[in-house]
C-alpha atoms as a PDB file:
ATOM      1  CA  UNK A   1      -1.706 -62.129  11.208  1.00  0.00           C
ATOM      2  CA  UNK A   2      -4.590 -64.665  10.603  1.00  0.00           C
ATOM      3  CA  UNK A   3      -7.489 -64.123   8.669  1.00  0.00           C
ATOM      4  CA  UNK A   4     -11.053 -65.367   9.327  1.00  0.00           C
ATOM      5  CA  UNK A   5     -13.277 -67.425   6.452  1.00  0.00           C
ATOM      6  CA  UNK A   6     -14.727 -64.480   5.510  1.00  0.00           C
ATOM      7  CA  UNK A   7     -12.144 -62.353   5.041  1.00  0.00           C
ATOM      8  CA  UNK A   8      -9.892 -64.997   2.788  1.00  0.00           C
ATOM      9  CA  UNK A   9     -13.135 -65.362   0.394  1.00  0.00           C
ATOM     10  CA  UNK A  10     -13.463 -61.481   0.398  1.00  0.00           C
ATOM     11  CA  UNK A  11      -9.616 -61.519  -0.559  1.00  0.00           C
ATOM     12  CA  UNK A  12     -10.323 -64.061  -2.820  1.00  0.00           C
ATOM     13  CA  UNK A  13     -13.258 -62.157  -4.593  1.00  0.00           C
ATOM     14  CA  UNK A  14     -11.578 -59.283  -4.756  1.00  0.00           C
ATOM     15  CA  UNK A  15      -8.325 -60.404  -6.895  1.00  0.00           C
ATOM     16  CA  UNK A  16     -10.788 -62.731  -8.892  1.00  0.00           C
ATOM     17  CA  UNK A  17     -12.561 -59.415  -9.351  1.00  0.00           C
ATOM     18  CA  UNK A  18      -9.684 -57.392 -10.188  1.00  0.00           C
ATOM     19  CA  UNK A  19      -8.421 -59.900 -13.094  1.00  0.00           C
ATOM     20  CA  UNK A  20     -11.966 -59.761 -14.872  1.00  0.00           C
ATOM     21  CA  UNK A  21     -12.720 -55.604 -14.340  1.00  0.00           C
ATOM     22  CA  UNK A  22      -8.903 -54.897 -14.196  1.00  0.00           C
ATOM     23  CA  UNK A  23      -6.758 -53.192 -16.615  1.00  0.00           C
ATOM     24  CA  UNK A  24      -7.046 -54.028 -20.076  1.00  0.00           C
ATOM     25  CA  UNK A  25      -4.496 -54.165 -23.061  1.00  0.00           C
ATOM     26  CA  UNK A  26      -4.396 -51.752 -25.055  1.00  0.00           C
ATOM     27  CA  UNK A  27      -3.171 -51.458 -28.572  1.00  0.00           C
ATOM     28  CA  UNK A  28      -1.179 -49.057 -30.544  1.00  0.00           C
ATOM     29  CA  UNK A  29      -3.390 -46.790 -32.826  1.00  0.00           C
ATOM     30  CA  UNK A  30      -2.645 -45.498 -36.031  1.00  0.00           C
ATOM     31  CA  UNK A  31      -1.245 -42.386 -35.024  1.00  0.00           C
ATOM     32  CA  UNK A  32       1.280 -43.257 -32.290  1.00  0.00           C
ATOM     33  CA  UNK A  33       2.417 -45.976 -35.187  1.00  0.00           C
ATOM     34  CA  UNK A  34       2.628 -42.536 -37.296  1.00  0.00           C
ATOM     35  CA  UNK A  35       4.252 -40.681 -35.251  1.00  0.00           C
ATOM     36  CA  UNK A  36       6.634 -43.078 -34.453  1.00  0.00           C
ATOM     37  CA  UNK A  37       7.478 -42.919 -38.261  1.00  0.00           C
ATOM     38  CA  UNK A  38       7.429 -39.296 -37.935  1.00  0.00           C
ATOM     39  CA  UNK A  39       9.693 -39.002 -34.886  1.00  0.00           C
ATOM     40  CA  UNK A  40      12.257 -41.518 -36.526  1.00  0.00           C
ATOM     41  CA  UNK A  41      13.058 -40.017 -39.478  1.00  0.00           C
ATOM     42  CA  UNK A  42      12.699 -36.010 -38.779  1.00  0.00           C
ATOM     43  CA  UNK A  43       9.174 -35.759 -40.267  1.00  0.00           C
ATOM     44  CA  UNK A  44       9.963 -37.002 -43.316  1.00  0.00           C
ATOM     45  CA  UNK A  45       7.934 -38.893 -45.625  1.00  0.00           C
ATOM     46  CA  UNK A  46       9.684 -42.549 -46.359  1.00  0.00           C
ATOM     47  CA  UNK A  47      10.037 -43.494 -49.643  1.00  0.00           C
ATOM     48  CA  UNK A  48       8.972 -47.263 -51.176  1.00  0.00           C
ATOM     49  CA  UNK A  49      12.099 -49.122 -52.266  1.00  0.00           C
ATOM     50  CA  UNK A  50      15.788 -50.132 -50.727  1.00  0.00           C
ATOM     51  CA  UNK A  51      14.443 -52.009 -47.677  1.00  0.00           C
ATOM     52  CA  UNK A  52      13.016 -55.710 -47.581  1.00  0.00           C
ATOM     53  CA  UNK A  53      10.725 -56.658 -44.897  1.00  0.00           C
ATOM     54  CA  UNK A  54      10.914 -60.731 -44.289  1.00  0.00           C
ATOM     55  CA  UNK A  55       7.915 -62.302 -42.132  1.00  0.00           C
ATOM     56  CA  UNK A  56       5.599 -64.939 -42.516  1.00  0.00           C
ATOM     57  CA  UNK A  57       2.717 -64.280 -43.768  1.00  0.00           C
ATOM     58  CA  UNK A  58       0.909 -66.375 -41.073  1.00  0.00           C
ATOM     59  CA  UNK A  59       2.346 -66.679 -37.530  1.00  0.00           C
ATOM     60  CA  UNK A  60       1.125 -69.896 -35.602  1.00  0.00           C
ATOM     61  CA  UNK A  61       2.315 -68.839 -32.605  1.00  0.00           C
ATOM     62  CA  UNK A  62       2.551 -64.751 -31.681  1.00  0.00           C
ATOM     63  CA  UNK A  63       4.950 -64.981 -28.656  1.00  0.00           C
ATOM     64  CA  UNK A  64       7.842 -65.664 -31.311  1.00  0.00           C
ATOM     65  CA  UNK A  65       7.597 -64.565 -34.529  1.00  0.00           C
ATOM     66  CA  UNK A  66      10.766 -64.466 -37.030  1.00  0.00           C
ATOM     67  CA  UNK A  67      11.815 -61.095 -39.068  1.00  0.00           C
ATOM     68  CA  UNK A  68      14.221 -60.353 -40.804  1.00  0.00           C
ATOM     69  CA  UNK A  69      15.345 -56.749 -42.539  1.00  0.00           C
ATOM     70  CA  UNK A  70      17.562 -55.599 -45.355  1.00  0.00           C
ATOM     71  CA  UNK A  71      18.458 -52.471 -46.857  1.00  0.00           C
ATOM     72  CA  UNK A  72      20.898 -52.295 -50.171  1.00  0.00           C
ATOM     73  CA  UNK A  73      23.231 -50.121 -49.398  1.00  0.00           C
ATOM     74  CA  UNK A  74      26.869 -49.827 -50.984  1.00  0.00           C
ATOM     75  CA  UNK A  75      27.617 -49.710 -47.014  1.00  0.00           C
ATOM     76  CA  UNK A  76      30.865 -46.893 -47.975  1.00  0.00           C
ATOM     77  CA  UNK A  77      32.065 -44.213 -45.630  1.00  0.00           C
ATOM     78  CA  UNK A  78      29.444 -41.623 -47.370  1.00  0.00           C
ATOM     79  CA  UNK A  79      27.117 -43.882 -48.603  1.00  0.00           C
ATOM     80  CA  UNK A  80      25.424 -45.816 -45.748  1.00  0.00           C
ATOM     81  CA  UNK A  81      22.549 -47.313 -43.602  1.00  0.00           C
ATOM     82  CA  UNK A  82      22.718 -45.405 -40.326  1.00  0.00           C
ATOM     83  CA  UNK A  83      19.708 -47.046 -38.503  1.00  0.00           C
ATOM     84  CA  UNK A  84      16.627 -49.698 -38.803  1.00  0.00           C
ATOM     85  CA  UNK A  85      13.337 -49.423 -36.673  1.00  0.00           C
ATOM     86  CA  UNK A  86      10.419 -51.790 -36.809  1.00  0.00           C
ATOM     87  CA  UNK A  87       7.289 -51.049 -35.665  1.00  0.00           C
ATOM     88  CA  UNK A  88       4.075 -53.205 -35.052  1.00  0.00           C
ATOM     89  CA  UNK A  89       1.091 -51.268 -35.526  1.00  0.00           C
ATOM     90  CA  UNK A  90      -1.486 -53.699 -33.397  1.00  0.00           C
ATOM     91  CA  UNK A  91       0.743 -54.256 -30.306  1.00  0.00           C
ATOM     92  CA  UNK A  92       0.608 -52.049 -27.043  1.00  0.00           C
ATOM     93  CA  UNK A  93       3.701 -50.080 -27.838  1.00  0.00           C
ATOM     94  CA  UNK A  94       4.342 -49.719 -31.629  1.00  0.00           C
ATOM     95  CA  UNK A  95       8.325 -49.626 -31.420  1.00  0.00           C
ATOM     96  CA  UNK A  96       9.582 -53.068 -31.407  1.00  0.00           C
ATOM     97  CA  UNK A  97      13.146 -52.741 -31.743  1.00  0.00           C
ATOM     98  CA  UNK A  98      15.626 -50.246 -33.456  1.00  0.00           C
ATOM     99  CA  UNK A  99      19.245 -51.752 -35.393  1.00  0.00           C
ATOM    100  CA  UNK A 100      22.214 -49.455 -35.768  1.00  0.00           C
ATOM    101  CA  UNK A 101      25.123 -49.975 -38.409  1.00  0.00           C
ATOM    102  CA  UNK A 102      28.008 -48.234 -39.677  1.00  0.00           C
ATOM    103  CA  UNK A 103      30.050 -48.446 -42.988  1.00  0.00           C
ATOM    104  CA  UNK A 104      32.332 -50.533 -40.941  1.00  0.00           C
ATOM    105  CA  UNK A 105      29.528 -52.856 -40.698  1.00  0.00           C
ATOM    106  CA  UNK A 106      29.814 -54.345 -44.241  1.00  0.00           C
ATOM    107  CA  UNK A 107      25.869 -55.280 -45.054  1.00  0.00           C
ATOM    108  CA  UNK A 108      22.606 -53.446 -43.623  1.00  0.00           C
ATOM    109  CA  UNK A 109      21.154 -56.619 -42.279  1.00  0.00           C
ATOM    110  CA  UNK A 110      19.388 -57.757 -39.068  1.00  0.00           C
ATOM    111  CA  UNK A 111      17.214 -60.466 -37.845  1.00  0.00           C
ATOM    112  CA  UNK A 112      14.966 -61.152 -34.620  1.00  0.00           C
ATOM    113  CA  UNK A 113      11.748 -62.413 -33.405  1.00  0.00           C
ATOM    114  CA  UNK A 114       9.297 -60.406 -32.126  1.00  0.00           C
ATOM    115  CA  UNK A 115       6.072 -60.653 -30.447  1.00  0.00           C
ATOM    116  CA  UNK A 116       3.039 -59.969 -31.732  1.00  0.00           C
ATOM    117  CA  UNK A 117      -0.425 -59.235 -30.008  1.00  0.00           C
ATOM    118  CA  UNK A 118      -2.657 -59.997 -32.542  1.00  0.00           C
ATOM    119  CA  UNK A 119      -3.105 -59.856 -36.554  1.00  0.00           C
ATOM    120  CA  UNK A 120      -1.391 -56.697 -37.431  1.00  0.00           C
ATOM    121  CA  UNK A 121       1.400 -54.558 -40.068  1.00  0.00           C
ATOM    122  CA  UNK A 122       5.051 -55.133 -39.060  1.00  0.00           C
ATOM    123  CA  UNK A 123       6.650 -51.830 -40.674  1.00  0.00           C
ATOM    124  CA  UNK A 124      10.141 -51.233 -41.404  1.00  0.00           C
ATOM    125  CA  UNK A 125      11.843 -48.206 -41.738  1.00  0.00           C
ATOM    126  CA  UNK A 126      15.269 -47.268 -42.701  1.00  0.00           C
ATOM    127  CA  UNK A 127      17.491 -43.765 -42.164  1.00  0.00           C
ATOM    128  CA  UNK A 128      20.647 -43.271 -44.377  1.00  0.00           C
ATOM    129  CA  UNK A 129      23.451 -41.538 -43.860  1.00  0.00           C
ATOM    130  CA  UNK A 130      22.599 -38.931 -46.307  1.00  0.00           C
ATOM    131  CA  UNK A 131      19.390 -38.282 -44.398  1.00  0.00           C
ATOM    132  CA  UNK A 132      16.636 -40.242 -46.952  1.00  0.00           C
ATOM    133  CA  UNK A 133      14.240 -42.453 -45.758  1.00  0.00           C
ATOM    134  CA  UNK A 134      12.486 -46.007 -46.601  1.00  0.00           C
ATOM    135  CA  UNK A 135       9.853 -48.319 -45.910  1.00  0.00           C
ATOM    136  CA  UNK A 136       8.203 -51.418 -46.393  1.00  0.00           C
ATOM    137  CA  UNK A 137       5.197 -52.964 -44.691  1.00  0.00           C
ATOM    138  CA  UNK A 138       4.075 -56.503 -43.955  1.00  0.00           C
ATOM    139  CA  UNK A 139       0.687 -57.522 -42.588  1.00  0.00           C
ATOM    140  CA  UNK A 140       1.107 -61.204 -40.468  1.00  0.00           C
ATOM    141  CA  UNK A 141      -1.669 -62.811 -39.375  1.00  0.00           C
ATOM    142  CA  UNK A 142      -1.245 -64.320 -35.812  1.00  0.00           C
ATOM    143  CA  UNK A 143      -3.189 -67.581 -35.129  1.00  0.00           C
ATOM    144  CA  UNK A 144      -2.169 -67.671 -31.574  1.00  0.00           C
ATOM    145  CA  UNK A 145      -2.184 -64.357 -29.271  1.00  0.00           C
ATOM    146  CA  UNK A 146       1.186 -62.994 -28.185  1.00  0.00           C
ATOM    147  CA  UNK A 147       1.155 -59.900 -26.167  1.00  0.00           C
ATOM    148  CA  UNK A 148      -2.481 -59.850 -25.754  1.00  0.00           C
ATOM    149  CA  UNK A 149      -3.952 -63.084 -26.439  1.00  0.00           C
END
């Protein structure tokens, strides 16, 4: 098939066109981050305490940014941390990424890096085995864009 002049600069126009009036990103709003929270731990309200968020507090770079997570925990067969979640509150889809442990796995600890759209709250919740729930919250402020630029 072989296009004519015109047709490649219509093509052309078109995708340039689509890029500028396309779709746009979209970010997370407060109440999908909420009900996130919500969903997670069975409506409950998570208490302050037992979990320790670790980010930076400025991120040069978004694309790759490190956190860490830890929850004391005595880590016994009745008596520990059944799963992590952390949620971005700024980024297209809140959830970011979810840990699970067992007593069997000795210390509630976990760390990753995550992308980040833009300046934003990096939340971490915690479920334990006897059904109670924590938090903590972090705001990092991204210099650089990651998911969104």
């Amino acid at each position: 098939m072989t296009f004519t002049r015109r047709q490649a600069l219509g093509l052309t126009a078109g995708a340039a066109a689509f890029m500028v009036l396309g779709p746009k990103m979209t970010y997370a709003a407060t109440e999908q981050t909420d009900a996130a929270i919500k969903a997670f731990t069975g409506g409950a309200e998570p208490a302050k305490g037992k979990i320790s968020l670790d980010t930076p507090e400025i991120a040069e770079n978004g694309n790759t940014v490190p956190v860490g997570v830890y929850v004391e925990s005595p880590m016994t067969a009745d008596n520990y941390v059944e799963s992590v979640v952390i949620l971005a509150d700024g980024n297209p889809n809140p959830a970011v990424a979810t840990f699970h442990f067992t007593a069997m796995s000795g210390v509630a600890e976990a760390k990753t890096r995550i992308r980040l759209a833009k300046t934003q709250n990096v939340i971490a919740v915690a479920k334990m085995s006897d059904g109670s729930t924590f938090i903590d919250t972090k705001e990092v402020k991204v210099t650089i864009g990651g998911c969104g630029g």
